[in-house]
N, C-alpha and C. Protein backbone atom coordinates (compact mmCIF):
# COMPACT_ATOMS: atom_id res chain seq x y z
N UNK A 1 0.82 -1.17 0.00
CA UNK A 1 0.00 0.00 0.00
C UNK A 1 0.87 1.25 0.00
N UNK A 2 1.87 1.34 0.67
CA UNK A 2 2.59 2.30 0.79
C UNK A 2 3.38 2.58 -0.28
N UNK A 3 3.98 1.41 -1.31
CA UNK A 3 4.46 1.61 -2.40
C UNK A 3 3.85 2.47 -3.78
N UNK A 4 2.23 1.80 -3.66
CA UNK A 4 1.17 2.51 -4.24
C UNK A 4 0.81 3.89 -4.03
N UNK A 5 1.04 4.08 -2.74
CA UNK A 5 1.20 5.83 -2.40
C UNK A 5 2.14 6.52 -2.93
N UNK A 6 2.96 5.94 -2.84
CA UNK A 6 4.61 6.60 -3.09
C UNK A 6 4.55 6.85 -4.80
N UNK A 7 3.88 5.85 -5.61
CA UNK A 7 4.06 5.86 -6.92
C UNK A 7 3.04 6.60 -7.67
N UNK A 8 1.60 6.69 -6.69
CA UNK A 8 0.86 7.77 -6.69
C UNK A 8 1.04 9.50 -6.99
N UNK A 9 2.12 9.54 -5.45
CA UNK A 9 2.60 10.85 -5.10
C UNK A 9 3.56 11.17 -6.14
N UNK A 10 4.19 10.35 -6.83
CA UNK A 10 5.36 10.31 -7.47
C UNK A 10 4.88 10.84 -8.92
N UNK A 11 3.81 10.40 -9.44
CA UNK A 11 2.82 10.19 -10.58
C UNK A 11 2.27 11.58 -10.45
N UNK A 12 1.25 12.66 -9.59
CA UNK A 12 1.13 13.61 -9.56
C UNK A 12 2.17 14.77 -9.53
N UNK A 13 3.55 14.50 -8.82
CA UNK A 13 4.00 15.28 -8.65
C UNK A 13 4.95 15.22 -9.74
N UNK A 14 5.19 14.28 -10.81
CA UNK A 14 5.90 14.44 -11.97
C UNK A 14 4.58 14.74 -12.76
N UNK A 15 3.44 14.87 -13.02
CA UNK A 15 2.49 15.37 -13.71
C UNK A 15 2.87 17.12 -13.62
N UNK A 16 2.29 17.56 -12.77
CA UNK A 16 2.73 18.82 -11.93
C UNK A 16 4.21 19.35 -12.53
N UNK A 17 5.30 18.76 -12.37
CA UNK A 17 6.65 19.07 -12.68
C UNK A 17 6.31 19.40 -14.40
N UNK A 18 5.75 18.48 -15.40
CA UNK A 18 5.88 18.14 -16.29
C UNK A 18 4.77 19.49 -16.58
N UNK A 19 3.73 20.02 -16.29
CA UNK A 19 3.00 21.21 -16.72
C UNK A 19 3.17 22.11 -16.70
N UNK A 20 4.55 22.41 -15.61
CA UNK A 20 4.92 23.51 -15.17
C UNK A 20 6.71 23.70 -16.35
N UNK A 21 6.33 25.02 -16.94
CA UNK A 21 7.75 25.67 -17.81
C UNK A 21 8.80 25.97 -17.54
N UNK A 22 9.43 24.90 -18.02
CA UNK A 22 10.72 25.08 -17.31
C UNK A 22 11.68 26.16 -17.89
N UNK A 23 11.75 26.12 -18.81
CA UNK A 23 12.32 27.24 -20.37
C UNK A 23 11.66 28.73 -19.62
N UNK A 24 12.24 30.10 -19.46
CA UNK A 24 11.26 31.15 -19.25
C UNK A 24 11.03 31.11 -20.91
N UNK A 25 9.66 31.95 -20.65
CA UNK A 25 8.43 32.43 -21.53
C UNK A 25 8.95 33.46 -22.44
N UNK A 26 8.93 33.33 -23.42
CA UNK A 26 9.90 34.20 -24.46
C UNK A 26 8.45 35.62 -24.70
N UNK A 27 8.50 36.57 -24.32
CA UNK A 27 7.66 37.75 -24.39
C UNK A 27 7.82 38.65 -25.52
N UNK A 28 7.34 38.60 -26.51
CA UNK A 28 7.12 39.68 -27.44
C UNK A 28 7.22 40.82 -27.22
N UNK A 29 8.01 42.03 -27.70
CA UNK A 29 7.63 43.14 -27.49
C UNK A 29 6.70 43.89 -28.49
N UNK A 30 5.64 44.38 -28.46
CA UNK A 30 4.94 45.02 -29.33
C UNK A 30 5.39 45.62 -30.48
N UNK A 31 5.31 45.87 -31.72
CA UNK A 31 5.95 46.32 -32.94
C UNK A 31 5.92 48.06 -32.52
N UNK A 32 7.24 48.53 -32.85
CA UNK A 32 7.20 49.85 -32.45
C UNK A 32 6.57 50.69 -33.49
N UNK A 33 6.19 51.92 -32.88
CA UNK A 33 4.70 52.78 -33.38
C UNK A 33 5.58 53.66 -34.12
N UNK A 34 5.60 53.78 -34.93
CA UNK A 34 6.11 54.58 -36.68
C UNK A 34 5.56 55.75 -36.15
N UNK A 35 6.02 56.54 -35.85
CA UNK A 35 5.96 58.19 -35.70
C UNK A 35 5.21 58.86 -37.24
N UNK A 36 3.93 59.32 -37.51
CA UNK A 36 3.11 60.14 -38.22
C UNK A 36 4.22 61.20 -38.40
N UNK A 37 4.39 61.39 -39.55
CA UNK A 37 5.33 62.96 -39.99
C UNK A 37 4.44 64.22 -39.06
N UNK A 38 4.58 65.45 -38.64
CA UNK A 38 3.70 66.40 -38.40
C UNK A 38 3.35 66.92 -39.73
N UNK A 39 1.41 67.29 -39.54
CA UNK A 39 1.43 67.67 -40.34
C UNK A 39 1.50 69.20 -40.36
N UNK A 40 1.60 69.60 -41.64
CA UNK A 40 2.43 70.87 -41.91
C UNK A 40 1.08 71.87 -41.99
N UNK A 41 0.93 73.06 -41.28
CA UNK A 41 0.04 73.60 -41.25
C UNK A 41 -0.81 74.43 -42.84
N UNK A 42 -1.25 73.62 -43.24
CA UNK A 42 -1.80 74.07 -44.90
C UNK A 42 -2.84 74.95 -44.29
N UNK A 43 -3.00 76.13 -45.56
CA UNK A 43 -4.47 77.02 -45.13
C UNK A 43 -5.62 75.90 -46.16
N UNK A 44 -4.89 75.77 -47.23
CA UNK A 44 -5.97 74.83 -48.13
C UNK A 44 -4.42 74.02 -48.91
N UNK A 45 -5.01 72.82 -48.82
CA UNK A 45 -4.88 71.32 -49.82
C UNK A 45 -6.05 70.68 -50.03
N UNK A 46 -5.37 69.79 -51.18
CA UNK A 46 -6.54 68.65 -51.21
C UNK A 46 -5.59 67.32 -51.10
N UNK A 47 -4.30 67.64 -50.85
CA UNK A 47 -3.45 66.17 -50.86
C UNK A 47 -2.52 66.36 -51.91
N UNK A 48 -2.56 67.46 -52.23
CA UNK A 48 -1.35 67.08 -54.12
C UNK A 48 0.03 67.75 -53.35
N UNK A 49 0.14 68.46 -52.63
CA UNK A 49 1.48 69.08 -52.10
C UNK A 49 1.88 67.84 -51.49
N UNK A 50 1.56 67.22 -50.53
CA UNK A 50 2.11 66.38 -49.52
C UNK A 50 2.14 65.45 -50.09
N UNK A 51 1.22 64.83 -51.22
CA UNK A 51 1.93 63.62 -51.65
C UNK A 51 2.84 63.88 -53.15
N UNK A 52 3.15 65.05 -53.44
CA UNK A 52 4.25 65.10 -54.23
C UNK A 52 5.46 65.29 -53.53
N UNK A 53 5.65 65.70 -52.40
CA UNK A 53 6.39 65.60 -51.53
C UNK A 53 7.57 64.07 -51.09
N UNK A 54 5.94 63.91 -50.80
CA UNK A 54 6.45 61.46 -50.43
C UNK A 54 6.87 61.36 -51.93
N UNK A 55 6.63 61.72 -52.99
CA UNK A 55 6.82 60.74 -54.46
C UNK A 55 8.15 61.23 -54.44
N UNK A 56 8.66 62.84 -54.45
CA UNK A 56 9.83 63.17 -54.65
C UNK A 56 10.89 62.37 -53.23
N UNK A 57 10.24 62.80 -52.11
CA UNK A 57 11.37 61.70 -51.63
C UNK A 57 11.87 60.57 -51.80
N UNK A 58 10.72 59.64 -52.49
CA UNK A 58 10.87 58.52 -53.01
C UNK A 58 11.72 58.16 -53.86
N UNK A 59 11.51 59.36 -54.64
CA UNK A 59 12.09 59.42 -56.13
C UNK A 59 14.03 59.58 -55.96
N UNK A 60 14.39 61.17 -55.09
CA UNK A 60 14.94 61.69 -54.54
C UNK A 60 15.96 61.40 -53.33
N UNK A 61 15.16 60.52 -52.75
CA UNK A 61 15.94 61.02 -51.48
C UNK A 61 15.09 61.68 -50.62
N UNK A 62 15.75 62.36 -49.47
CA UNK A 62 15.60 63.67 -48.59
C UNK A 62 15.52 65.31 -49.58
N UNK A 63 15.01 65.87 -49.27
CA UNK A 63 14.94 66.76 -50.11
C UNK A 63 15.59 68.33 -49.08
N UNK A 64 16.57 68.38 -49.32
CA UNK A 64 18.00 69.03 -48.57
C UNK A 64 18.31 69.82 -49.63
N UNK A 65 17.86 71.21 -50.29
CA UNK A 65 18.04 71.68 -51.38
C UNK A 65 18.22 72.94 -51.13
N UNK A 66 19.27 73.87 -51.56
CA UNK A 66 19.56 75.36 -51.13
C UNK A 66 18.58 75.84 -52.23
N UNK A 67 18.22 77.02 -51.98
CA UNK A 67 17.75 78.06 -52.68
C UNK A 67 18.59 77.97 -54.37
N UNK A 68 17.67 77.21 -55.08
CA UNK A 68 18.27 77.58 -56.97
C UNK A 68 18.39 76.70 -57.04
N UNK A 69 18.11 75.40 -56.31
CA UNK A 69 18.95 74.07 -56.41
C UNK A 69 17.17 73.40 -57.27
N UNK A 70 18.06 71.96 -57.65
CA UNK A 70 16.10 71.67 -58.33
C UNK A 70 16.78 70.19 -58.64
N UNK A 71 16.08 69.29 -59.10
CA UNK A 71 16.19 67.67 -59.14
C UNK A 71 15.27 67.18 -60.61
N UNK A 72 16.33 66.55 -61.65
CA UNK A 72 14.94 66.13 -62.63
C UNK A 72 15.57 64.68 -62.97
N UNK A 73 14.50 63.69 -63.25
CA UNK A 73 15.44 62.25 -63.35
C UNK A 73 15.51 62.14 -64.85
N UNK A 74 16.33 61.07 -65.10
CA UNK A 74 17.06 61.07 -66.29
C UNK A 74 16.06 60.63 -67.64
N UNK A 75 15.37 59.91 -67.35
CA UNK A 75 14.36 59.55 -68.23
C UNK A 75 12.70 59.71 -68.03
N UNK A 76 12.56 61.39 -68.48
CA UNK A 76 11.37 61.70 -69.07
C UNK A 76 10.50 61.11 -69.82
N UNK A 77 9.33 60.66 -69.50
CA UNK A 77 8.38 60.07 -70.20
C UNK A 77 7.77 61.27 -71.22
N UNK A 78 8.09 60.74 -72.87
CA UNK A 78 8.22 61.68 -74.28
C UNK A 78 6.32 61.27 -74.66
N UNK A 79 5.62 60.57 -73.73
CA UNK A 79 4.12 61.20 -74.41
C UNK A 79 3.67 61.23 -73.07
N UNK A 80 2.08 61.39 -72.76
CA UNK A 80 1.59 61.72 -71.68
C UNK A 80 1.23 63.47 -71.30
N UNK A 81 0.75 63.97 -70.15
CA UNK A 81 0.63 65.30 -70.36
C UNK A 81 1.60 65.72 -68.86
N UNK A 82 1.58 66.67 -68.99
CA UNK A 82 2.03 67.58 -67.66
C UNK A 82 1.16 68.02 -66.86
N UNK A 83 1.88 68.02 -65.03
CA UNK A 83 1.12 68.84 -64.60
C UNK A 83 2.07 68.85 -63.56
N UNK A 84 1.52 70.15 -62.80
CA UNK A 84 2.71 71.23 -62.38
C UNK A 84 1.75 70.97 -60.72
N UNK A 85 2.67 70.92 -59.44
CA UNK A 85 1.92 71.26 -58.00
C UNK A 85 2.93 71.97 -57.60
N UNK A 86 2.33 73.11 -56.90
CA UNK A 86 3.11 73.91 -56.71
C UNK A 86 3.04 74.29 -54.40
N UNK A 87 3.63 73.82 -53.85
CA UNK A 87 3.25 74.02 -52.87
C UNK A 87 4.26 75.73 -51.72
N UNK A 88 3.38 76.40 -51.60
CA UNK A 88 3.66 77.48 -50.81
C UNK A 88 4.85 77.51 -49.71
N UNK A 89 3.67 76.13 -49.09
CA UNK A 89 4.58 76.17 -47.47
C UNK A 89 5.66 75.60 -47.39
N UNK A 90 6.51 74.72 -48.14
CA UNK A 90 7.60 74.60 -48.12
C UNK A 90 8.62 74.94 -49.32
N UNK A 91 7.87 75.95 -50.28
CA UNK A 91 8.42 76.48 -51.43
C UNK A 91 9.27 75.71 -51.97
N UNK A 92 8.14 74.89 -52.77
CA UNK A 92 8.67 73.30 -53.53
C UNK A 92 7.90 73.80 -54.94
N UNK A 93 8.45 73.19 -55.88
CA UNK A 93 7.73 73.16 -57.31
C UNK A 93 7.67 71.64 -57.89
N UNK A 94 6.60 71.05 -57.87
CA UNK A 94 6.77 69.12 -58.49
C UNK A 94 6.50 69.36 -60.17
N UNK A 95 7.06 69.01 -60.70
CA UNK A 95 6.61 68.70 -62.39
C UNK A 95 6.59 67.46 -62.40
N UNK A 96 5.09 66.87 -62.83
CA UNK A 96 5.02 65.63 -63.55
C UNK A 96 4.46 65.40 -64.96
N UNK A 97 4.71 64.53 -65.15
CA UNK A 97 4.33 63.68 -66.96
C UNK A 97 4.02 62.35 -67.10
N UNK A 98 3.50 62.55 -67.50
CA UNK A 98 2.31 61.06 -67.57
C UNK A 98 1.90 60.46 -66.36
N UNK A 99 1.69 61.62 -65.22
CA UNK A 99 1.45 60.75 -63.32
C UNK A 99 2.55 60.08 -62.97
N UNK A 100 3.65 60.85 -63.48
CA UNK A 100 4.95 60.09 -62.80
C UNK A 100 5.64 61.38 -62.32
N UNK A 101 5.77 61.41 -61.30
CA UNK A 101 7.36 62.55 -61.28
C UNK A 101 8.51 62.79 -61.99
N UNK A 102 8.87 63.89 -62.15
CA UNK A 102 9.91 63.95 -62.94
C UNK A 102 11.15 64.62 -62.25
N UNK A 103 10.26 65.82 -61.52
CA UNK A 103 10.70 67.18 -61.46
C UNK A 103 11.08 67.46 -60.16
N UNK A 104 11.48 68.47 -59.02
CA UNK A 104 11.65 68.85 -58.45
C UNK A 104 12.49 70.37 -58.10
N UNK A 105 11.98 71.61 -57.53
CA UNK A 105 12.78 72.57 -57.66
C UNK A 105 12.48 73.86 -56.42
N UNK A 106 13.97 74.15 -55.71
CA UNK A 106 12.81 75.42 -54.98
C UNK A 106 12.57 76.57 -55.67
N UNK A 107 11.66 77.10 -55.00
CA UNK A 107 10.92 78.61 -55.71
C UNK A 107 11.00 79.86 -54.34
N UNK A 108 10.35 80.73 -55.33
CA UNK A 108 10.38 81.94 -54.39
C UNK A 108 8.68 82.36 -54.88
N UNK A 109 8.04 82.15 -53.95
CA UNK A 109 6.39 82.68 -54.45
C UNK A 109 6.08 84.37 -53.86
N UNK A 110 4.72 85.01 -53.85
CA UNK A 110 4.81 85.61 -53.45
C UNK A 110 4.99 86.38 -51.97
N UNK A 111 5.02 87.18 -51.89
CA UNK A 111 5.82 88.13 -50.47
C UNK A 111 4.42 88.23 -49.67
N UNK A 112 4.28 88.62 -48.26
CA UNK A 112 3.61 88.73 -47.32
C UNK A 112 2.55 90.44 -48.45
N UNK A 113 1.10 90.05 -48.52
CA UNK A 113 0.43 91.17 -48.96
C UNK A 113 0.75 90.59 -50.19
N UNK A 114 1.33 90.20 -50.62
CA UNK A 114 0.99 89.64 -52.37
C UNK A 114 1.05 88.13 -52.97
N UNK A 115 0.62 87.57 -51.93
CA UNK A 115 1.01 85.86 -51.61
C UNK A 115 0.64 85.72 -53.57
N UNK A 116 1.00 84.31 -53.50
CA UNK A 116 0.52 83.73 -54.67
C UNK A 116 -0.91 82.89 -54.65
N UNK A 117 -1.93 83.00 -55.63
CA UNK A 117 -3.76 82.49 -55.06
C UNK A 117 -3.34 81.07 -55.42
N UNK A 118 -3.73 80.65 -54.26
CA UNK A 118 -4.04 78.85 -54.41
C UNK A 118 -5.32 78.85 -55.11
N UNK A 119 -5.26 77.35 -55.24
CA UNK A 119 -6.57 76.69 -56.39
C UNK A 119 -5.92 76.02 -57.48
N UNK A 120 -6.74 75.81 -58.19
CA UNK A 120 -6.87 75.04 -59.75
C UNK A 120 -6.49 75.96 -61.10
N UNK A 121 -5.40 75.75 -61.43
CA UNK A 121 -5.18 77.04 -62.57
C UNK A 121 -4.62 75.91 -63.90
N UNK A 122 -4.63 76.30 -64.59
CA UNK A 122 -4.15 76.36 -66.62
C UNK A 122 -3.46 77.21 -67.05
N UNK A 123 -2.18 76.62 -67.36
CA UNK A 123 -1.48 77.19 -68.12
C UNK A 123 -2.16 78.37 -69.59
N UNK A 124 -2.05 79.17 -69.12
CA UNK A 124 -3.26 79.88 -70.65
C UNK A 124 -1.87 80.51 -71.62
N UNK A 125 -0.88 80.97 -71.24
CA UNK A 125 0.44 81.29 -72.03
C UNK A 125 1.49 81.33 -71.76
N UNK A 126 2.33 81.38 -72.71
CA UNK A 126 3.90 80.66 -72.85
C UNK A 126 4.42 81.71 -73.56
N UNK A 127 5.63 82.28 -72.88
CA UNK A 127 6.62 83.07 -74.28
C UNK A 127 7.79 82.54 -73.37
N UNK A 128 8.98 82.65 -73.78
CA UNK A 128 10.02 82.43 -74.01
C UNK A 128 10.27 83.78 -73.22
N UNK A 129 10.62 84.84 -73.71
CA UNK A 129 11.00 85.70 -72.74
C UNK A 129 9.62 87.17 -72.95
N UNK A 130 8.77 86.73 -71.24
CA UNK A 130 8.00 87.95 -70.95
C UNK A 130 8.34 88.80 -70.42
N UNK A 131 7.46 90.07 -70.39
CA UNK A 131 7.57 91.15 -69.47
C UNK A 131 6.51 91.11 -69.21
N UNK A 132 6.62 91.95 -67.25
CA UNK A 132 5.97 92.21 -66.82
C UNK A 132 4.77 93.09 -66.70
N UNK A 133 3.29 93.38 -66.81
CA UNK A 133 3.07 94.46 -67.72
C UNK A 133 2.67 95.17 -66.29
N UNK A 134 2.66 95.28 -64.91
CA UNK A 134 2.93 95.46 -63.89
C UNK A 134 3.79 96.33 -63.39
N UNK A 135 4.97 95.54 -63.05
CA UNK A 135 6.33 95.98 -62.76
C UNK A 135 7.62 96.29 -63.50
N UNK A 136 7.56 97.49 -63.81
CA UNK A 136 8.44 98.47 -64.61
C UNK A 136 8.93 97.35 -65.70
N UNK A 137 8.14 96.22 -66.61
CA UNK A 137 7.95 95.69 -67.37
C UNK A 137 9.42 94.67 -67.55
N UNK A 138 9.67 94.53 -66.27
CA UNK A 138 10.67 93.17 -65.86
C UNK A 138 10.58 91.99 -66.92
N UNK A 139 12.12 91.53 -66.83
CA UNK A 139 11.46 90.68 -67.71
C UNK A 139 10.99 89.11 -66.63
N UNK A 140 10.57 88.59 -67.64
CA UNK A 140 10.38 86.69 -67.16
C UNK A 140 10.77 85.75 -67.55
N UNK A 141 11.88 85.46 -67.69
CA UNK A 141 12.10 84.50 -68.58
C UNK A 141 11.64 83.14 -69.21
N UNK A 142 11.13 82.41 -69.93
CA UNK A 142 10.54 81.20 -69.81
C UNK A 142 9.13 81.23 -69.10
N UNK A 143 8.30 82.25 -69.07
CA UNK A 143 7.03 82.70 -68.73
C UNK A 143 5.65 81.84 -68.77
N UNK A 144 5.32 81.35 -68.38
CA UNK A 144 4.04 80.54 -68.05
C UNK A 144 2.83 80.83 -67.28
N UNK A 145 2.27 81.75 -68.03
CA UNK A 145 0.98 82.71 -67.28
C UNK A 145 -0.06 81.49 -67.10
N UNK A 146 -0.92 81.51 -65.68
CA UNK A 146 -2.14 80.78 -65.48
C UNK A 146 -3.10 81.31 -65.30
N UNK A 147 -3.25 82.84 -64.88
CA UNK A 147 -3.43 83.47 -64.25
C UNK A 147 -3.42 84.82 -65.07
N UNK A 148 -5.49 85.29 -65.39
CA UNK A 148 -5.50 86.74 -66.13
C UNK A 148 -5.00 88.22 -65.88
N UNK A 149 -5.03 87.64 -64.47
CA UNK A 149 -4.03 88.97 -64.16
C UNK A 149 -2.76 89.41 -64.38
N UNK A 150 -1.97 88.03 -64.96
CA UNK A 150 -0.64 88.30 -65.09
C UNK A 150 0.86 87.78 -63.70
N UNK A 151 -0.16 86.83 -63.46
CA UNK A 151 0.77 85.91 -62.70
C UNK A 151 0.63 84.18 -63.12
N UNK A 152 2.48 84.30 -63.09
CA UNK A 152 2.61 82.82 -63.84
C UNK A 152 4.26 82.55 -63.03
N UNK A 153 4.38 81.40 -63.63
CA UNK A 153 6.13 81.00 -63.08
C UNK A 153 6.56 81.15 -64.46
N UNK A 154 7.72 81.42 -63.65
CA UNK A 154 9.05 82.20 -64.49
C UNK A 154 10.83 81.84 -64.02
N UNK A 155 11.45 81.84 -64.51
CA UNK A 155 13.02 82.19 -64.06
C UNK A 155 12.87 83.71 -63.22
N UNK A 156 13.69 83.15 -61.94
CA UNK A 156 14.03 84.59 -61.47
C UNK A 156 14.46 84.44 -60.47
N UNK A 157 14.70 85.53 -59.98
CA UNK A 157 15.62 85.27 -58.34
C UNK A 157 15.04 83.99 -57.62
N UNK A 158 15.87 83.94 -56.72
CA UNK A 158 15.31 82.41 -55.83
C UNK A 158 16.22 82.24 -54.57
N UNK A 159 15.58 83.74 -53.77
CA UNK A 159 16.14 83.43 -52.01
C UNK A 159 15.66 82.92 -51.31
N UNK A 160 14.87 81.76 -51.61
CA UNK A 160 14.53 80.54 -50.56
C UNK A 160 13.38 80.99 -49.75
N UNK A 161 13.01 81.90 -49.73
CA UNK A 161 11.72 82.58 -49.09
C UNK A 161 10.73 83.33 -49.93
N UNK A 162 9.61 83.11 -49.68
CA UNK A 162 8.04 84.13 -50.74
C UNK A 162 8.42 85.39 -50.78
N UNK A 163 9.03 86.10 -52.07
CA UNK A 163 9.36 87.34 -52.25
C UNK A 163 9.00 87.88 -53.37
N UNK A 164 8.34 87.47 -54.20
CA UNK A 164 7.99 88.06 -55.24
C UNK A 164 6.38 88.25 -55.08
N UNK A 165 6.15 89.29 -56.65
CA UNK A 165 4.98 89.93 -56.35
C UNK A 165 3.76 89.37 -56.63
N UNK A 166 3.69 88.04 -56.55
CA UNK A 166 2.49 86.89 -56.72
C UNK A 166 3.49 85.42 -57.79
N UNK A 167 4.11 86.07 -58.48
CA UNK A 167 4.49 85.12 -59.14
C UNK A 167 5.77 84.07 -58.90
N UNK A 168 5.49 82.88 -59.47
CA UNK A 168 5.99 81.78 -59.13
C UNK A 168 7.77 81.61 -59.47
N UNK A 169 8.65 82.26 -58.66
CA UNK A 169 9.93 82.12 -59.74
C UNK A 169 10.77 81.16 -59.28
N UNK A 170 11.47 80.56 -60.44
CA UNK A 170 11.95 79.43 -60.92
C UNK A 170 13.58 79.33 -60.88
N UNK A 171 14.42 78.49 -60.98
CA UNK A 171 16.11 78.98 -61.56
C UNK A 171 15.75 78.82 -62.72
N UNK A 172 16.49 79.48 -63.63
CA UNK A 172 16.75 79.63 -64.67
C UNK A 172 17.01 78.31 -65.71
N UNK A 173 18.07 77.02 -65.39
CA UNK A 173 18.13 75.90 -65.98
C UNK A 173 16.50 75.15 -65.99
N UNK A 174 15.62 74.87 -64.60
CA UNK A 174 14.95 74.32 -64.65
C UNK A 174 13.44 74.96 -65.21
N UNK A 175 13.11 76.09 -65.49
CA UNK A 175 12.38 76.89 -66.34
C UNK A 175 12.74 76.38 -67.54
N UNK A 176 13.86 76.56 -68.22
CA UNK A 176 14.03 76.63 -69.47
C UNK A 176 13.89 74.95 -69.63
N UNK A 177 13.96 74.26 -69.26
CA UNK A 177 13.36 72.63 -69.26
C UNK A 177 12.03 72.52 -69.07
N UNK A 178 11.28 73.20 -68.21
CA UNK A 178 9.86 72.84 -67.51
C UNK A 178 9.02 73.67 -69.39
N UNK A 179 9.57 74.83 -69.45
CA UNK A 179 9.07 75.35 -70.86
C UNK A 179 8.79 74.22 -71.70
N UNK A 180 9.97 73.49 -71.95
CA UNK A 180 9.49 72.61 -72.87
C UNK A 180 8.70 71.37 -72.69
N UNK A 181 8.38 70.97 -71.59
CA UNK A 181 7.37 69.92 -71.36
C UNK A 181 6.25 70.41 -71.31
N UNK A 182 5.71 71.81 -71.31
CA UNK A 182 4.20 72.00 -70.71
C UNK A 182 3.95 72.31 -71.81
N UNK A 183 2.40 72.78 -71.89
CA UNK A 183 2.20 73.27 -73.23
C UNK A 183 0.71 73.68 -72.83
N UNK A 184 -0.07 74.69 -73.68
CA UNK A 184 -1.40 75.37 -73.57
C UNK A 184 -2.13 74.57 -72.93
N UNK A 185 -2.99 74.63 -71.58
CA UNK A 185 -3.65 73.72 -70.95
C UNK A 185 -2.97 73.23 -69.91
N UNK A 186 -1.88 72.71 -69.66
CA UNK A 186 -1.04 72.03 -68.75
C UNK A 186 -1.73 72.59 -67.34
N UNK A 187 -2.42 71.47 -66.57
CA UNK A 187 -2.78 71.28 -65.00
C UNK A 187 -1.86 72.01 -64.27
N UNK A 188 -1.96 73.60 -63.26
CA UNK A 188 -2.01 73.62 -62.61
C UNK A 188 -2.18 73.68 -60.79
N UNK A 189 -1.40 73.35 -59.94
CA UNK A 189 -2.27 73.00 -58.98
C UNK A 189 -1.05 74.06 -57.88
N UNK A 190 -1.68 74.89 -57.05
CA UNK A 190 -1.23 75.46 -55.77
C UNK A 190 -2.10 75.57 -54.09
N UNK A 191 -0.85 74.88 -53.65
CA UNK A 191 -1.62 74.32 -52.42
C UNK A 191 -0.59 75.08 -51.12
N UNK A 192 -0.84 75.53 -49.74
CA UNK A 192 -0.12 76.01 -48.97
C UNK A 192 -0.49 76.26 -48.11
């Protein structure tokens, strides 16, 4: 009887031994939480600044660009149409063609009291070299009016901050490239 106890006690308490983990418990740590970019205080978007933004980084890199500096990749898509986003608040210019990126460049928009008007605009004209019919009839180089009043992007200074008198200015190399991809009609879009 006592053997039967013993082999009993022996029987539960290697049951017991045998349920209980001997190995510690390997604990997961939760997948760490991806930090949301801040978003950037827009007065009006609809999404075309910020996600030309992600495409050019994509495209790009970091976008670490002095004042005049601009980014275009090597192979332009030769059918398809253009369209231009132009964003304020971080005085960026995107050119795309055929819904692909191409482009990248900083600008100088307009100055405090003469901002540049967001919205939906069209390219309505093109010269090669405009004047201003405004301001002591400046010129523009590579001129792309959207705008009946007489604001468009152009070549022109480019100190990294909104200083001009509504209009969109450009460096000079990447104007004289963007000229030739757009054409009467060409989508544009300003968001900030």
């Amino acid at each position: 009887m006592r053997t039967l106890r013993n082999s009993i006690v022996a029987a539960i308490g290697a049951a017991l031994l045998a349920s209980c983990a001997t190995a510690p418990k390997v604990v997961h740590a939760p997948p760490p939480v991806t930090p949301s970019a801040p978003e950037l205080p827009y007065k009006w978007t609809q999404g075309n600044a910020p996600q030309a933004h992600k495409d050019a980084v994509a495209l790009f890199g970091p976008l670490y660009m002095k004042p005049g500096q601009y980014r275009w990749v090597a192979d332009v898509p030769e059918t398809g149409d253009a369209k231009i986003v132009i964003d304020r608040l971080t005085q960026l210019f995107y050119v795309y063609k055929d819904d692909r990126l191409v482009g990248v460049s900083t600008i100088s928009t307009g100055k405090k009291g003469r901002e540049t008007p967001l919205g939906f605009w069209s390219v309505m004209l093109k010269k090669k070299l405009g004047y201003s019919r405004k301001y002591d009839n400046a010129p523009m180089p590579f001129m792309q009016m959207y705008d009946s009043a007489g604001i468009a992007f152009h070549a022109g200074p480019n100190p990294g901050y909104p200083a001009s008198h509504g209009c969109v200015r450009l460096p000079l190399k990447f104007a004289e490239r963007l000229f030739g991809l757009t054409q009467m009609g060409t989508k544009v879009i300003i968001e900030g």
